[in-house]
Protein backbone atom coordinates (compact mmCIF):
# COMPACT_ATOMS: atom_id res chain seq x y z
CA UNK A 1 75.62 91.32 199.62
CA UNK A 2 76.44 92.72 196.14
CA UNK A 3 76.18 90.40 193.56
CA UNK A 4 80.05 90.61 191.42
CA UNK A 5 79.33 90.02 187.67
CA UNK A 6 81.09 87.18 185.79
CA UNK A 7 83.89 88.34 183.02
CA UNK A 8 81.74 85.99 180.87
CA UNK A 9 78.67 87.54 181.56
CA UNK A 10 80.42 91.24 181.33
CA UNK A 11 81.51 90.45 177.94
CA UNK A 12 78.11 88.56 176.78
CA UNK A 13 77.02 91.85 178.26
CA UNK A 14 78.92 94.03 176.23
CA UNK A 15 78.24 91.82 173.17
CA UNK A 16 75.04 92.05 173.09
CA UNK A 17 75.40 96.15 173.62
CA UNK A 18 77.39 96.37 170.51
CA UNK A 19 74.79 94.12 168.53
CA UNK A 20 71.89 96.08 169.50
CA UNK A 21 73.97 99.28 168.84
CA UNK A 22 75.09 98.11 165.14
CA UNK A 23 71.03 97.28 164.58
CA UNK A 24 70.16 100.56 165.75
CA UNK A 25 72.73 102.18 163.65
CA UNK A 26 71.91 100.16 160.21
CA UNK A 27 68.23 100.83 160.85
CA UNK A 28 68.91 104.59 161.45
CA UNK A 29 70.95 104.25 158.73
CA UNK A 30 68.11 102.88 155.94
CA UNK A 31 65.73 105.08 157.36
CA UNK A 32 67.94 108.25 156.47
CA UNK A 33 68.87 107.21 152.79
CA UNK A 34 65.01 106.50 152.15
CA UNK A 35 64.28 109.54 153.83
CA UNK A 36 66.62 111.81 151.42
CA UNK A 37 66.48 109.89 148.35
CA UNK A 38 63.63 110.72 145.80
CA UNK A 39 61.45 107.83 145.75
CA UNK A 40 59.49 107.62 142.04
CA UNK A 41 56.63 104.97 141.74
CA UNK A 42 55.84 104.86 137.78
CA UNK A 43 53.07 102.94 138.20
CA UNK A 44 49.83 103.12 140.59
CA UNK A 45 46.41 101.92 139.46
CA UNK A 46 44.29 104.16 142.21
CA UNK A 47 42.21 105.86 139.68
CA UNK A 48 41.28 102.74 138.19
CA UNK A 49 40.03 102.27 142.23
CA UNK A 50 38.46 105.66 142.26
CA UNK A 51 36.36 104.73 139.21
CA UNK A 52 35.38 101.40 140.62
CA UNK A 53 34.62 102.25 143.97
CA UNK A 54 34.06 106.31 144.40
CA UNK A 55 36.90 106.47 146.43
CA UNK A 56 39.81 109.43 147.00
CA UNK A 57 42.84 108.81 148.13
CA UNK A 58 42.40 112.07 150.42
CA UNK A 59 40.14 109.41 152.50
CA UNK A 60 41.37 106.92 155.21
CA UNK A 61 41.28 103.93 152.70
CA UNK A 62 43.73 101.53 154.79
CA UNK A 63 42.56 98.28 154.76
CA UNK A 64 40.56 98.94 151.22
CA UNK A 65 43.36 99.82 148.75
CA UNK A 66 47.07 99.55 148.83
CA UNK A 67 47.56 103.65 148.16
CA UNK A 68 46.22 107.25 150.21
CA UNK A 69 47.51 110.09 150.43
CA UNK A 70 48.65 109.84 154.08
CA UNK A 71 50.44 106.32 153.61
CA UNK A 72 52.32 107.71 151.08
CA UNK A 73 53.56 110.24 152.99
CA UNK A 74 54.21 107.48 155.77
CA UNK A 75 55.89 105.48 152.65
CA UNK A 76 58.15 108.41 151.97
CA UNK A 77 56.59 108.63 148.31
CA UNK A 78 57.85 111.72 146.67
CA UNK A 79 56.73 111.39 143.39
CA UNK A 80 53.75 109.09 141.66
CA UNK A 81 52.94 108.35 138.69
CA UNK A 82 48.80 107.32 138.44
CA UNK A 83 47.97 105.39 135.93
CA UNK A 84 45.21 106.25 133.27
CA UNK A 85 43.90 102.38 132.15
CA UNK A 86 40.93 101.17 130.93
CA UNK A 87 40.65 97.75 128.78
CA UNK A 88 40.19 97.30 125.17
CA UNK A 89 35.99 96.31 125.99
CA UNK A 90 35.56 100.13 127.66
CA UNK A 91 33.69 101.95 125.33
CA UNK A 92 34.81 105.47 124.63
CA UNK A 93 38.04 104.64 126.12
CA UNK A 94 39.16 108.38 125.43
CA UNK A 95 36.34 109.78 127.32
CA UNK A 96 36.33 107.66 130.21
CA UNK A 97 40.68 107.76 130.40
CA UNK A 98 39.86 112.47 130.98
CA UNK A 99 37.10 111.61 133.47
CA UNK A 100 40.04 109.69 135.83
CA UNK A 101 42.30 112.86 134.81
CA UNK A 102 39.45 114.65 136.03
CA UNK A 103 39.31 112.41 139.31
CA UNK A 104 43.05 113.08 140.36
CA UNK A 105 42.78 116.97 139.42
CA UNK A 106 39.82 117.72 141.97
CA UNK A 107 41.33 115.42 144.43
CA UNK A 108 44.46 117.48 143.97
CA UNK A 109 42.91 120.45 144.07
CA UNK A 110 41.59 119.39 147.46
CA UNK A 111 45.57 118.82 148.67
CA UNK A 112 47.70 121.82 147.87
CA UNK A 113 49.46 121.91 150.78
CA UNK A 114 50.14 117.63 150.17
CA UNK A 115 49.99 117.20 146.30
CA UNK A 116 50.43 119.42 143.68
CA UNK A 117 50.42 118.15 139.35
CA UNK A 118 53.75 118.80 137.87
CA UNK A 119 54.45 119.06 134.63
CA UNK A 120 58.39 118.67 134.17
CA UNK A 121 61.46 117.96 136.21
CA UNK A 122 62.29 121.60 137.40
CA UNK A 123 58.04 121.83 138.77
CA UNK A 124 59.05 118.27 140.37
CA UNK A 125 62.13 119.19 142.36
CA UNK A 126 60.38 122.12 143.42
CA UNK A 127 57.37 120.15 144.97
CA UNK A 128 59.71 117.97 146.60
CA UNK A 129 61.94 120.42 147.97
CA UNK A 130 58.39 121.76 149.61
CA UNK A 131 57.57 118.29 150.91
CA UNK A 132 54.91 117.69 148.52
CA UNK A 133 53.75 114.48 146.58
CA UNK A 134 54.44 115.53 143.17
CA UNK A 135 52.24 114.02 140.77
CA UNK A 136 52.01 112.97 137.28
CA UNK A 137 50.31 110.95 135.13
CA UNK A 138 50.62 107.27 132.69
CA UNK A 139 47.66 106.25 130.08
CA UNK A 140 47.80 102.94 130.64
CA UNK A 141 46.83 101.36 126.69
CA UNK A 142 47.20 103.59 123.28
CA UNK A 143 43.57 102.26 122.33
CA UNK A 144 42.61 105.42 124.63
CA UNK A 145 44.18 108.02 122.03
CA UNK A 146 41.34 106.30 119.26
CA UNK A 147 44.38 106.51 116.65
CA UNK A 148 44.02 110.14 117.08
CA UNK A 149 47.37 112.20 117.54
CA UNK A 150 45.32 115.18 118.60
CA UNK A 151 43.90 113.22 121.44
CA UNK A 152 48.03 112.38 122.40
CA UNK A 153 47.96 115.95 122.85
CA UNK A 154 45.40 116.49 124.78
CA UNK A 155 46.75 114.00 126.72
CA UNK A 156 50.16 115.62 127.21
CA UNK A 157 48.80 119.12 127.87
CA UNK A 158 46.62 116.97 130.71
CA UNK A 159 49.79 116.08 132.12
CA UNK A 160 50.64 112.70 130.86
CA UNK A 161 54.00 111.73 130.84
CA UNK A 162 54.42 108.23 129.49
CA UNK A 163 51.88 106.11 127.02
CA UNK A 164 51.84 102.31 127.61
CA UNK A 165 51.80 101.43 123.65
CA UNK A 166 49.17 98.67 124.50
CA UNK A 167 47.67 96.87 127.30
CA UNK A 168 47.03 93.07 127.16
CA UNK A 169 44.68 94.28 123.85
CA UNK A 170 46.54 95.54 120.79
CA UNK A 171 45.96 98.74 119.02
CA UNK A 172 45.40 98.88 115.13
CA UNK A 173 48.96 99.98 115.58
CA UNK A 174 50.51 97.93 117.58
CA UNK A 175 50.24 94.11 119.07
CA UNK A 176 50.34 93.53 122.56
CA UNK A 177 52.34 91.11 124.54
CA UNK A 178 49.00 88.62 124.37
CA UNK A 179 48.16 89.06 121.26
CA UNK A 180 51.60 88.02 120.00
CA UNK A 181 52.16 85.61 122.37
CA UNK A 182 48.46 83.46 122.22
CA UNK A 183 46.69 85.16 119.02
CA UNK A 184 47.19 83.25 116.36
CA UNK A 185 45.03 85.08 113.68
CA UNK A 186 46.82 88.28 114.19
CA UNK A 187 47.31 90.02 110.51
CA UNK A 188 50.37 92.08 111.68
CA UNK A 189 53.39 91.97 114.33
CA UNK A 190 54.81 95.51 115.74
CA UNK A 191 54.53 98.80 114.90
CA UNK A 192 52.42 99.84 111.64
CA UNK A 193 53.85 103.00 109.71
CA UNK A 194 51.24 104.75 112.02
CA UNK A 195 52.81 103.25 115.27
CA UNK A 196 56.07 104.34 113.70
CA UNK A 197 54.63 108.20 113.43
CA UNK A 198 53.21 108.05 116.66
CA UNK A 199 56.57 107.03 118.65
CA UNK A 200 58.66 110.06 116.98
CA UNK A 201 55.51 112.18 117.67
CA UNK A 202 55.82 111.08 121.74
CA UNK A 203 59.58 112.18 121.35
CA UNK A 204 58.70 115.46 119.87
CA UNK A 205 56.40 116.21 122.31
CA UNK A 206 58.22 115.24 125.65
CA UNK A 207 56.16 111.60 126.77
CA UNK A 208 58.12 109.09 127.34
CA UNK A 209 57.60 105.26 125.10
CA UNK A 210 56.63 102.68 127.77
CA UNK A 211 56.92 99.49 126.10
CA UNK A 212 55.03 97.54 129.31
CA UNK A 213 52.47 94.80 128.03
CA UNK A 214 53.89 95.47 124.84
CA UNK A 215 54.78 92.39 122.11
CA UNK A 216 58.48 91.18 121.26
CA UNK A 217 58.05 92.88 117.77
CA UNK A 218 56.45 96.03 118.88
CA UNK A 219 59.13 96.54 121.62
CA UNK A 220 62.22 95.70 118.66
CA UNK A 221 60.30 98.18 115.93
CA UNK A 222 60.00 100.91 119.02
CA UNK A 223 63.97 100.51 119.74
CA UNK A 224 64.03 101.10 116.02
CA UNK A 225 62.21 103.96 115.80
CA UNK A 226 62.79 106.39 118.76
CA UNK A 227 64.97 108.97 119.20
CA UNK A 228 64.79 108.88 122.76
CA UNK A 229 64.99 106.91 126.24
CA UNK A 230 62.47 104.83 126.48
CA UNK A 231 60.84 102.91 129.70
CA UNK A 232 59.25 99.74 130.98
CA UNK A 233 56.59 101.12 133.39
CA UNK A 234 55.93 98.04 135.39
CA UNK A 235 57.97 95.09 134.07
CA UNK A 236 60.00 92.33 135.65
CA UNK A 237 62.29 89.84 134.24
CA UNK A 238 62.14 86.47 131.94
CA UNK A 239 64.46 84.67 132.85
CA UNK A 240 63.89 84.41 136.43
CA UNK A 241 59.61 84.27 136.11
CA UNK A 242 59.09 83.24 132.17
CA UNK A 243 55.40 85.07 131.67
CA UNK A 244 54.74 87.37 128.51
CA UNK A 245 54.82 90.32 130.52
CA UNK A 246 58.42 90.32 131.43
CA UNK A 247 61.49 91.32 129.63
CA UNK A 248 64.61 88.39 128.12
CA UNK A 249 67.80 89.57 128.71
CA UNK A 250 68.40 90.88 125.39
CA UNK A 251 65.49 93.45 125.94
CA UNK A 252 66.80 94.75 128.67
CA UNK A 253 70.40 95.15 127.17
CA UNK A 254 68.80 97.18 124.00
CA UNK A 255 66.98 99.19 126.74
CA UNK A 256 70.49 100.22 128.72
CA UNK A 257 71.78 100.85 125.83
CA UNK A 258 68.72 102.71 124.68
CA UNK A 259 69.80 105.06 128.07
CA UNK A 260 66.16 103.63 129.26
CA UNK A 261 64.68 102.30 132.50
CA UNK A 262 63.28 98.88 134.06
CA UNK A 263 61.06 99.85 136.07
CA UNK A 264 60.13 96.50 138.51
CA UNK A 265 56.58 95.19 139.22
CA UNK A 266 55.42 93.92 142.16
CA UNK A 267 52.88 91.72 141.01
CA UNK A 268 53.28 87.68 142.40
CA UNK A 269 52.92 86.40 139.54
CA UNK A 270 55.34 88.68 137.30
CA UNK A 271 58.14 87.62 140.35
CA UNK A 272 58.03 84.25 141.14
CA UNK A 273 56.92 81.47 138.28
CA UNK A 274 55.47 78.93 140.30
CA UNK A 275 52.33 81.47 141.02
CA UNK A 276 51.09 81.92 137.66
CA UNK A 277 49.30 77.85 137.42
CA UNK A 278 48.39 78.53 141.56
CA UNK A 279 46.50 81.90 140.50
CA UNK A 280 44.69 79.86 137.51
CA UNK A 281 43.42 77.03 139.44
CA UNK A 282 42.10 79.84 142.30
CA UNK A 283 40.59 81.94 139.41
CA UNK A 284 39.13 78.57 137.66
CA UNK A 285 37.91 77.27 141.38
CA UNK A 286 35.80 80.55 141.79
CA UNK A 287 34.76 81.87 138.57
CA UNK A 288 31.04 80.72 138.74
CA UNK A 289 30.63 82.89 141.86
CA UNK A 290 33.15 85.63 140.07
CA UNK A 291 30.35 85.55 136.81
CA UNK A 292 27.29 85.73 139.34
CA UNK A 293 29.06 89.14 140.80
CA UNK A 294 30.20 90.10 137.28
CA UNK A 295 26.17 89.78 136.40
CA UNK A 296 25.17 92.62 139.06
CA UNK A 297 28.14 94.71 139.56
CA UNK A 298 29.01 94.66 135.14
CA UNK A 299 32.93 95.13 135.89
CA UNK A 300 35.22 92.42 135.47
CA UNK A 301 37.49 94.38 137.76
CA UNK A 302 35.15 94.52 140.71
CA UNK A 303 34.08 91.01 140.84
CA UNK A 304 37.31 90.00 140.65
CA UNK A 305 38.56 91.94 143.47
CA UNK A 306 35.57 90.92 145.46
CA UNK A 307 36.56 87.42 144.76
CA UNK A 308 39.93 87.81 146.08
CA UNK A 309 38.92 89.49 148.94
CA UNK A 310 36.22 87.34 149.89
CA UNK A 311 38.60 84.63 149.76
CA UNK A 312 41.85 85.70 151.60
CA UNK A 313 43.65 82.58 153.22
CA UNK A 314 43.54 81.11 149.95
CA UNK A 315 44.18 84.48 148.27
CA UNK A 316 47.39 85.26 150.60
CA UNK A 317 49.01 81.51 149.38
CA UNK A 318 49.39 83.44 146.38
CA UNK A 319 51.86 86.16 147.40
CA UNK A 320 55.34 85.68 145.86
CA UNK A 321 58.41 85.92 149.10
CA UNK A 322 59.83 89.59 149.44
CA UNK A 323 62.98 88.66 148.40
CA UNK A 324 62.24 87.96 145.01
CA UNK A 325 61.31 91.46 144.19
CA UNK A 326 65.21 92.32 145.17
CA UNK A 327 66.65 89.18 143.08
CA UNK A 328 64.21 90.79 139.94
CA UNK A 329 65.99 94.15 140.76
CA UNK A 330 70.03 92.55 141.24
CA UNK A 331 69.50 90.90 138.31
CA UNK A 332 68.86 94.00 135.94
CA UNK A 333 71.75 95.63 138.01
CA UNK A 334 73.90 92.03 137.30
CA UNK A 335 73.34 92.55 133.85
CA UNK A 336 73.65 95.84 132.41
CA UNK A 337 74.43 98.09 135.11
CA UNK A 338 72.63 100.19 138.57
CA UNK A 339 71.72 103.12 136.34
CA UNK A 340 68.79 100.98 134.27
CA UNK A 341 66.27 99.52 137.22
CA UNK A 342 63.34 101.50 139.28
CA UNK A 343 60.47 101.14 140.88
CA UNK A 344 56.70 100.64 139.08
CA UNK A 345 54.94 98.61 142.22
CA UNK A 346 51.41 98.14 140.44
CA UNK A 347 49.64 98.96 143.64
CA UNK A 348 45.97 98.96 143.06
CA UNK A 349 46.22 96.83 139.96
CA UNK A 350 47.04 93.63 141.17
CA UNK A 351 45.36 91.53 143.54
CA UNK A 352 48.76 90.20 145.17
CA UNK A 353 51.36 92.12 145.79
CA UNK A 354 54.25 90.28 147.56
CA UNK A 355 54.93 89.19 151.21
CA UNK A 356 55.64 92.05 153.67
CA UNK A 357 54.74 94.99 150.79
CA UNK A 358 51.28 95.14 151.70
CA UNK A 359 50.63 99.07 150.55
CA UNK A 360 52.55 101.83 150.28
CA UNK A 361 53.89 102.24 153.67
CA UNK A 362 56.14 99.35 152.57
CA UNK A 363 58.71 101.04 150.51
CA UNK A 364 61.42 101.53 152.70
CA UNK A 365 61.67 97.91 153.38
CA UNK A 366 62.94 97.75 150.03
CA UNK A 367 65.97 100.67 151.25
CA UNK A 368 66.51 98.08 153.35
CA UNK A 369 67.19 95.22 151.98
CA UNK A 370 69.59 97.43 149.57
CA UNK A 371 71.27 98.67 152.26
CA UNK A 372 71.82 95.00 153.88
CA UNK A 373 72.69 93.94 150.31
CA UNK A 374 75.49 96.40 150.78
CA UNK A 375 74.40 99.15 147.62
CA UNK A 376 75.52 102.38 148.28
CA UNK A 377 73.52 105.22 149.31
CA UNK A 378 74.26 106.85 145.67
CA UNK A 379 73.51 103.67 143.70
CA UNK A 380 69.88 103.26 145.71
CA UNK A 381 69.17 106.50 144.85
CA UNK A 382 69.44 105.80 141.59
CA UNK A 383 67.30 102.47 142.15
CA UNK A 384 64.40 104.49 144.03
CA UNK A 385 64.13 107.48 141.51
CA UNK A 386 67.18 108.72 140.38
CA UNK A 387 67.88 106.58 137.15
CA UNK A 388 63.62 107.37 136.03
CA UNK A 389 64.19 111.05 136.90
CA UNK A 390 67.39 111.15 134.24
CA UNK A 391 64.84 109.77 131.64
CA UNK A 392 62.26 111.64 132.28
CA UNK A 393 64.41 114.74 132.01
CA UNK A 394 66.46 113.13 128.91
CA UNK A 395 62.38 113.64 127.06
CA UNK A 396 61.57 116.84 128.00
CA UNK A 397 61.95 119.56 125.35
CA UNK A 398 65.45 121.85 126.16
């Protein structure tokens, strides 16, 4: 005997047909407008990783580092910018900053048919219209130009692209974020007449001013000085997670109206303000056995990896939600506009990136949480490249 389907069951049927058909379609959906939009990471630490470790990202590194080249690829990366850093206690910072340059060229090199170095927006386009990574390159702390303008050159003809002004250390030229913040016997605030030159020197040449890690004073005298857009390579925002390294409100309004870019960090404790205390008591808890690994391995870096590693459960309690990396993002776009916020994730230079963005495969859940938040496919490309591409293009010589 047949069995005759209820009319409540053939419409709880149906229902559920249509559900799974609308989930099908939004997820097709996502995966499309991450697919065609170009996706621009301003800031990855992997060379810093290289250097530690003797690592390449043409390796399987999954499970060891958050970036390679084939999880890019899977990430739908289209164009990275590595990041050139080395701390204010690295001696011969200038040296050691060409020898990463030096790293990503030979592993390049290795790639051609992946990767290939670009120097401007029309090489760019080009390499992604051939389905290549298209590469380019931060220095990450202007201690590693030795207050030489010659050295900025080199730089540039190396294929640098943006100069953090300082890292948590200031320059002779200009004071950092924690200097200005928790050094109380600093002599000067901002820019000197040097840090002045330097700025309308980067706009002559074509780098763009990244005013990440840099103080209140230095980022007003920069907004003062240049002549061009300017960015934030890896910066969130104040007034949702208060810490020194984001950017108040009034920041980001003189950097929309600069024509500039946000660019939106992953790290926890940049996103979500009740990490920062957490992180400190873990860091406190372990640093005897972080200063017996400093003692062998001599890099602060290392040992504190190790440390994190070592201990994961408690390291994991550390990871700020997903969400909060779109609220950090809606809130730029609340406040000045969809054409000022990107993407500068901070992979492979923090120890915590947030829930469910575990590497660089993770991007597109990021498309998708746009999409759900109901952004248009021509505002999120803007968010995933498009608004850094029109600065990066605004710098370059004409």
């Amino acid at each position: 005997m047949k069995k005759v389907m209820s009319l409540g069951m053939v419409l709880l049927t149906g229902l559920t047909c249509l559900a799974q058909g609308k989930d099908e379609k939004a997820s097709q959906t996502y995966k499309n407008i991450h697919s065609k939009a170009i996706l621009v990471d301003t800031h990855n630490d992997f060379l810093t990783q290289a250097m530690d470790y003797g690592v390449a990202f043409d390796q399987d590194l999954r499970g060891k580092t958050h970036s390679d080249l084939k999880r890019w690829k899977e990430g739908g990366m289209d164009v990275q910018f590595f990041s050139v850093f080395s701390d204010g206690e690295q001696p011969n910072p200038y040296d050691f900053a060409m020898r990463q340059m030096d790293s990503l060229d030979a592993a390049v090199k290795r790639n051609p048919d992946k990767i290939v170095k670009v120097a401007n927006t029309a090489e760019l386009y080009k390499a992604v219209k051939q389905h290549k990574m298209a590469a380019l390159i931060g220095v990450e702390g202007g201690h590693q130009i030795e207050d030489d303008l010659n050295k900025l050159d080199t730089f540039y003809k190396r294929g640098v692209r943006y100069l953090t002004l300082t890292w948590n250390n200031s320059t002779s030229w200009a004071t950092s974020a924690a200097d200005e913040t928790h050094n109380k016997d600093l002599k000067h605030k901002g820019l000197t007449d040097f840090g002045k030159q330097l700025v309308q020197h980067m706009n002559a040449l074509g780098m763009m001013v990244d005013i990440s890690h840099v103080g209140e004073q230095t980022f007003w005298d920069v907004i003062a000085t240049t002549s061009k857009p300017i960015i934030a390579s890896h910066s969130s925002v104040y007034a949702l997670c208060p810490h020194q390294r984001n950017l108040k409100d009034d920041q980001i309004k003189a950097i929309a109206k600069n024509g500039g870019v946000i660019q939106v960090n992953f790290n926890s404790g940049f996103l979500d303000p009740t990490i920062e205390k957490r992180e400190d008591a873990f860091i406190k808890k372990h640093m005897a056995e972080e200063d017996s690994i400093m003692e062998v391995v001599q890099n602060r870096h290392v040992a504190s990896s190790t440390i994190f590693k070592k201990h994961n459960t408690e390291a994991q309690d550390l990871r700020a939600s997903f969400d909060l990396v779109i609220k950090h993002i809606e809130y730029i776009i609340n406040l000045v506009g969809v054409d000022y916020v990107g993407i500068g994730s901070d992979f492979d230079g923090i120890e915590s990136p947030p829930q469910q963005l575990n590497d660089v495969t993770t991007y597109p859940l990021i498309t998708k949480a746009l999409v759900e938040k109901g952004y248009s496919e021509k505002d999120i490309n803007k968010i995933l490249g498009g608004n850094l591409l029109r600065v990066l293009s605004a710098n370059e010589k004409h």
